[in-house]
C-alpha atoms as a PDB file:
ATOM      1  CA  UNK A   1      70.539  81.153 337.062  1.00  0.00           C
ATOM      2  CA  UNK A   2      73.906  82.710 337.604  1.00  0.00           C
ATOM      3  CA  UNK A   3      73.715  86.053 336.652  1.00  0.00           C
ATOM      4  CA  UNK A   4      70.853  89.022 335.995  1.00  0.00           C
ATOM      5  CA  UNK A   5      70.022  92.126 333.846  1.00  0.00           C
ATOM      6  CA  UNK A   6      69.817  95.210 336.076  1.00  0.00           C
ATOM      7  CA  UNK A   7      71.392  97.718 337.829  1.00  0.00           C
ATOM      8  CA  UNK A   8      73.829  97.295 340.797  1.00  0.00           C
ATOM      9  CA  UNK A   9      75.424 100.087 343.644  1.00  0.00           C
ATOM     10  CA  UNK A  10      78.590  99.730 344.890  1.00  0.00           C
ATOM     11  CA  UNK A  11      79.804 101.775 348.230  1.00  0.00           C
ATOM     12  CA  UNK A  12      83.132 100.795 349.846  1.00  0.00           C
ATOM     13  CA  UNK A  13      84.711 102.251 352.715  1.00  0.00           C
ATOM     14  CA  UNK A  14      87.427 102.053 355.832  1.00  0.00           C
ATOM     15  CA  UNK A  15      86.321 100.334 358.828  1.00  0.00           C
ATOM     16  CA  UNK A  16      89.044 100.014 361.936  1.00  0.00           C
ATOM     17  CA  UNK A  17      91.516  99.261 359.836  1.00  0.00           C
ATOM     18  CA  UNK A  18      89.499  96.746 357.263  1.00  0.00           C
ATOM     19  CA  UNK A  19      88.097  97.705 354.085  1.00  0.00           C
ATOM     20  CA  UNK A  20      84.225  96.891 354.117  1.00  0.00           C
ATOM     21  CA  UNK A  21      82.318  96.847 350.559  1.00  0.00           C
ATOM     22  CA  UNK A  22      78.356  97.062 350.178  1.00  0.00           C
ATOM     23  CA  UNK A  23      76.857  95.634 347.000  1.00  0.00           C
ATOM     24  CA  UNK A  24      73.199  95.604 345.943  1.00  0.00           C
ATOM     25  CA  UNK A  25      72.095  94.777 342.878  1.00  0.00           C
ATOM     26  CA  UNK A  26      68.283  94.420 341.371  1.00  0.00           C
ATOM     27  CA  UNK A  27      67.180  92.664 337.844  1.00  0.00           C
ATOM     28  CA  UNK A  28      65.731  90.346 336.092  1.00  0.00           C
ATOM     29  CA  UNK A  29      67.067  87.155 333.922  1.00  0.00           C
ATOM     30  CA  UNK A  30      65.580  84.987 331.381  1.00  0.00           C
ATOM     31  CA  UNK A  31      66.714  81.498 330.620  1.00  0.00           C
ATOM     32  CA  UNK A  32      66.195  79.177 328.016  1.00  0.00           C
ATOM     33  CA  UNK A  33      67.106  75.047 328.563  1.00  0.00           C
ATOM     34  CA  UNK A  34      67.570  72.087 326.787  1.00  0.00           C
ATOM     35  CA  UNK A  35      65.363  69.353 328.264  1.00  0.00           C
ATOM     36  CA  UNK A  36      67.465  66.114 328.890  1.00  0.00           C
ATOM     37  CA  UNK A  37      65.071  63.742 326.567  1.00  0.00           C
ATOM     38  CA  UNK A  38      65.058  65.685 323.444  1.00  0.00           C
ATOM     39  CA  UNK A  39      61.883  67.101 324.140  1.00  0.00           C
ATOM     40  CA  UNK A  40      63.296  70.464 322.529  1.00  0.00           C
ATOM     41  CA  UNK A  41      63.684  73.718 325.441  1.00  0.00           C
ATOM     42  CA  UNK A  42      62.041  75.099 328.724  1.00  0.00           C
ATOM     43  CA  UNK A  43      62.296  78.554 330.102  1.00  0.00           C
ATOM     44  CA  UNK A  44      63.009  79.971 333.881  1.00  0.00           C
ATOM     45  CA  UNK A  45      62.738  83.339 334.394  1.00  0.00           C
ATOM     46  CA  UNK A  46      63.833  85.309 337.119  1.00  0.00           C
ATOM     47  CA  UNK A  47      62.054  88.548 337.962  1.00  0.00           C
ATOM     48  CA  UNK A  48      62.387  90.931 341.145  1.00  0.00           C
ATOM     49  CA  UNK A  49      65.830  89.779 341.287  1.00  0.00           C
ATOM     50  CA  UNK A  50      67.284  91.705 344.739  1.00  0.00           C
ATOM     51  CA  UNK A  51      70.662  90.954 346.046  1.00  0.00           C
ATOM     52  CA  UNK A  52      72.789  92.888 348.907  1.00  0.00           C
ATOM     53  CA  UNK A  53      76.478  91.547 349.909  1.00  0.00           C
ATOM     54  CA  UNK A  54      78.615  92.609 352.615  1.00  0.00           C
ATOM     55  CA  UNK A  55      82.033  92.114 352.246  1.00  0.00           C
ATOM     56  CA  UNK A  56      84.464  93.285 355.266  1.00  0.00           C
ATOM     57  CA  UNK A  57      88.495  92.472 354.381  1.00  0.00           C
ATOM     58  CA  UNK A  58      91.280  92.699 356.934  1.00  0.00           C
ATOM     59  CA  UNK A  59      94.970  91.350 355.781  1.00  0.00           C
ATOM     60  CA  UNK A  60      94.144  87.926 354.435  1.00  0.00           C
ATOM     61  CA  UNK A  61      90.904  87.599 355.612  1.00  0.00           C
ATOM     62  CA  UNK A  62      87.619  87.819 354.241  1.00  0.00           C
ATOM     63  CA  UNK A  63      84.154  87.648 355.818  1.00  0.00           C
ATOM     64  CA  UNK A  64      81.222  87.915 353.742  1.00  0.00           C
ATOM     65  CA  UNK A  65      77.502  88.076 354.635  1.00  0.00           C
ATOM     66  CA  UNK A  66      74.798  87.659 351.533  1.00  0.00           C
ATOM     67  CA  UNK A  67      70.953  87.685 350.802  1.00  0.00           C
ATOM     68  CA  UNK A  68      69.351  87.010 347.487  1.00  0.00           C
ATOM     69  CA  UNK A  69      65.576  86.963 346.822  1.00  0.00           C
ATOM     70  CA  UNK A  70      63.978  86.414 343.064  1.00  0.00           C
ATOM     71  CA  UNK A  71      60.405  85.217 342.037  1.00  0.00           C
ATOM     72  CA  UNK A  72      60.914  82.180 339.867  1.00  0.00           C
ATOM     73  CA  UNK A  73      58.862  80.895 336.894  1.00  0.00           C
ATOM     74  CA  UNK A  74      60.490  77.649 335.613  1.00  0.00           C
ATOM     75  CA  UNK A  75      58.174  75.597 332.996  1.00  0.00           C
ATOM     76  CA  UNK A  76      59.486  72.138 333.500  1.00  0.00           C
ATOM     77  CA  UNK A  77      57.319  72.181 336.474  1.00  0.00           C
ATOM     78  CA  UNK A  78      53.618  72.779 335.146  1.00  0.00           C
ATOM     79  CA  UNK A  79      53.493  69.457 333.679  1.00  0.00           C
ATOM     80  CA  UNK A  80      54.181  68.012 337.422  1.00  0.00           C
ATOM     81  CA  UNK A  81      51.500  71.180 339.355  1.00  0.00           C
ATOM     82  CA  UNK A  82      48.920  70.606 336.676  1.00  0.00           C
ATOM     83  CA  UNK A  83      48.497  66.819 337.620  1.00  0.00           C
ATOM     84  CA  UNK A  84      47.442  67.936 341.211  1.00  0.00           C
ATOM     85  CA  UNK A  85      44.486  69.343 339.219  1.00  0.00           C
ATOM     86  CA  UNK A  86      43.087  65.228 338.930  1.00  0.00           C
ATOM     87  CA  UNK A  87      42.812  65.122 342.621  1.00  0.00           C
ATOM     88  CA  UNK A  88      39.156  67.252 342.670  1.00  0.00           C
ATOM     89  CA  UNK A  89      38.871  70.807 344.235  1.00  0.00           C
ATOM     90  CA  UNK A  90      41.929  69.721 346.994  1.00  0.00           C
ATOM     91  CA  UNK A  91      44.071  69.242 344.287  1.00  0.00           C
ATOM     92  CA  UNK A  92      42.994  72.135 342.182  1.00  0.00           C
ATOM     93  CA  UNK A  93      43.401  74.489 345.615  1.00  0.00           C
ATOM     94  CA  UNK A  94      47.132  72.703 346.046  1.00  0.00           C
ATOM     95  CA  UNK A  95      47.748  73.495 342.267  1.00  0.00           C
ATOM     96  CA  UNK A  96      46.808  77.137 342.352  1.00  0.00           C
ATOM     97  CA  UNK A  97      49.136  77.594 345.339  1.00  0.00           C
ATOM     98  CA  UNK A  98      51.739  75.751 343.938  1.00  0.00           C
ATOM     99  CA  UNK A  99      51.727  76.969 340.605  1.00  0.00           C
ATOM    100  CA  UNK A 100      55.446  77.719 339.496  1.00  0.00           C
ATOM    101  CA  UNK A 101      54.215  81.211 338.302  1.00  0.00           C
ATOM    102  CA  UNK A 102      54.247  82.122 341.948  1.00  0.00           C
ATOM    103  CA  UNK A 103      57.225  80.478 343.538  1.00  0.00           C
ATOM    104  CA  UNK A 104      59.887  82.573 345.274  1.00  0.00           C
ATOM    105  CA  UNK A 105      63.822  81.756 346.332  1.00  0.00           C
ATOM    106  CA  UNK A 106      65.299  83.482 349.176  1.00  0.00           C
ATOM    107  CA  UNK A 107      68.975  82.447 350.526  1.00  0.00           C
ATOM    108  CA  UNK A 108      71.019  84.021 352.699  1.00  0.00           C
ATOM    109  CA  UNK A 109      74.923  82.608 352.941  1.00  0.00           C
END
């Protein structure tokens, strides 16, 4: 997922001679896929979307600091958590806390 609906804030400002820029940005993105086999299209969804980059520029250089966060649903993946389900009340433990409904990203760069 590459981009998101939302809102996003903007503040830039002079720092010892540099120019430092403070994004944040919060949304939400829905995505629909073609599966590779014909099997016709999956979904991912993207909700609670939160993003905040620093960006400090001096001359030619550039130094930039990010964090992202997003809970991610993605239904290629309930085929492969619902087969953990077989494996008696281990398995259906492991699939309830594994389910892709509840999975979350975080990445920092």
């Amino acid at each position: 997922m590459t981009n998101s609906d939302g809102i996003d804030f903007t503040y830039r400002f002079a720092v010892a001679g540099a120019t430092n820029t403070v994004d944040a940005s919060v949304g939400f993105d829905h995505y629909q896929y073609p599966y590779s086999n014909s099997r016709g299209t999956g979904t991912a969804d993207a909700t609670q979307q939160f993003s905040l980059v620093d960006t400090l520029q001096r001359g030619a250089a550039t130094l930039r600091l990010t964090y992202g966060q997003a809970h991610l649903t993605v239904s290629a993946f309930d085929p492969l958590f619902d087969a953990f389900s077989e494996f008696g009340p281990q398995g259906v433990a492991l699939r309830t806390a594994t389910t892709s409904t509840t999975a979350s990203s975080r990445i920092m760069v």
